[in-house]
Protein backbone atom coordinates (compact mmCIF):
# COMPACT_ATOMS: atom_id res chain seq x y z
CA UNK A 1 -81.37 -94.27 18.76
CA UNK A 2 -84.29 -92.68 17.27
CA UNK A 3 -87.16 -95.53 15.71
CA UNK A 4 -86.32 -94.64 12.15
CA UNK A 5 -82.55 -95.12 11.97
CA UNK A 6 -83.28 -98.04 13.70
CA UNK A 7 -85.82 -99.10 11.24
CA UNK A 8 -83.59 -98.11 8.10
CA UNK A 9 -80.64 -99.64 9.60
CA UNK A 10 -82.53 -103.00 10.10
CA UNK A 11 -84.22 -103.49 6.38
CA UNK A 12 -80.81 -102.34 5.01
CA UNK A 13 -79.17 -105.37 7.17
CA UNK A 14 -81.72 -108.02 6.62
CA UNK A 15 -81.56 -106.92 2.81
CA UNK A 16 -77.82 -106.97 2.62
CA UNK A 17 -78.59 -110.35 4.06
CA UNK A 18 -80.90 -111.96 1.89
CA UNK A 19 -78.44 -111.15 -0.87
CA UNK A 20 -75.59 -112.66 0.09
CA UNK A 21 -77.04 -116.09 1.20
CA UNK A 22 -79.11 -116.22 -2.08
CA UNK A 23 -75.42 -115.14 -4.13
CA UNK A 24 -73.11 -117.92 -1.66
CA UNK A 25 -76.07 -120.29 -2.90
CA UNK A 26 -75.97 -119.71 -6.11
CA UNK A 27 -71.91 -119.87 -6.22
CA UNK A 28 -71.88 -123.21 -4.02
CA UNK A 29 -74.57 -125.13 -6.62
CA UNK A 30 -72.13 -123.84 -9.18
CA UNK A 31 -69.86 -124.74 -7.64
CA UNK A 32 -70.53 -128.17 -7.11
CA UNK A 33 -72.76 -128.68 -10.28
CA UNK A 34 -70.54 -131.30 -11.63
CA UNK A 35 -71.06 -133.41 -8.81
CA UNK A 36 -75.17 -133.00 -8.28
CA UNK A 37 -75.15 -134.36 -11.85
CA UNK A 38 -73.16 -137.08 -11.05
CA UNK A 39 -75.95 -138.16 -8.34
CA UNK A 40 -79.07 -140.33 -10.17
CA UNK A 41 -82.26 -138.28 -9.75
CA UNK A 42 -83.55 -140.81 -7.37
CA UNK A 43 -80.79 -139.82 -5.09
CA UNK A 44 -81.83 -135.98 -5.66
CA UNK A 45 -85.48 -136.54 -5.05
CA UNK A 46 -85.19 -138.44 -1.57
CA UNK A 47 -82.70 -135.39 -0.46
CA UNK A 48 -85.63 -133.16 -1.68
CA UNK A 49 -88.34 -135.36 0.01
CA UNK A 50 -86.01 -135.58 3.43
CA UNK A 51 -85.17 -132.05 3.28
CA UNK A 52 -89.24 -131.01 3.17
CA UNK A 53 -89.96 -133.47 5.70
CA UNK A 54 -87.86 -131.64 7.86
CA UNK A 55 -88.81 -128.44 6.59
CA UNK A 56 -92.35 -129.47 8.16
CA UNK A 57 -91.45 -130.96 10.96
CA UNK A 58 -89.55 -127.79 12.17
CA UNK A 59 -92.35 -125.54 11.14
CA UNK A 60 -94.60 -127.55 13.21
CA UNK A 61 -92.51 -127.68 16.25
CA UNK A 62 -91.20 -124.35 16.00
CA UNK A 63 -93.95 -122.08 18.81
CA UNK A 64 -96.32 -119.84 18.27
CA UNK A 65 -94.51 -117.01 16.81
CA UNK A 66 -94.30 -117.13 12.98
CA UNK A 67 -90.46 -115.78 13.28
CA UNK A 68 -89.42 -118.67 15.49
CA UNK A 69 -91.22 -121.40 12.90
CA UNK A 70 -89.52 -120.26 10.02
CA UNK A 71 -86.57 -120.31 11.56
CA UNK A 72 -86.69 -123.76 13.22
CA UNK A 73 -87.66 -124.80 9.83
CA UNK A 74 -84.96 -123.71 7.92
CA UNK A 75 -82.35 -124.44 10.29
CA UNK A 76 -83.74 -127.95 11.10
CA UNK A 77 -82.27 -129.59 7.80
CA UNK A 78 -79.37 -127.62 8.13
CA UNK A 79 -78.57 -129.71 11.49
CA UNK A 80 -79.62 -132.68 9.66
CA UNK A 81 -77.21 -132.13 7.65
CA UNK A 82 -73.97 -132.13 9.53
């Protein structure tokens, strides 16, 4: 496959992407905005504090490559989280 299909074809995928994990996040806080209000906001702000924390801890234990650290970082809270 020539270099710039595969180049087109990969920013139109990671695009495509982006979109629809920012639109299911959007539709799952509005979703569930009745019960986020429900929660005191000291409850919300040591989710937010835990939730950085591990943010940084996966970004420091993620390599050397920039790619692997954001992704250990994102998906560090996520397993947290189950």
């Amino acid at each position: 496959m020539p270099e710039g299909v595969r180049a087109t074809i990969t920013t139109t995928l990671t695009r495509s992407a982006q979109v629809l994990l920012q639109v299911t996040i959007v539709l799952l806080i509005l979703k569930d905005f009745s019960t986020v209000l429900s929660f005191c906001i000291r409850n919300i702000l040591i989710m937010a504090v835990f939730v950085i924390l591990y943010i940084a801890i996966g970004h420091l234990v993620g390599g050397p490559g920039l790619p692997d650290r954001i992704t250990l970082g994102i998906t560090t809270p996520l397993a947290s989280a189950l």
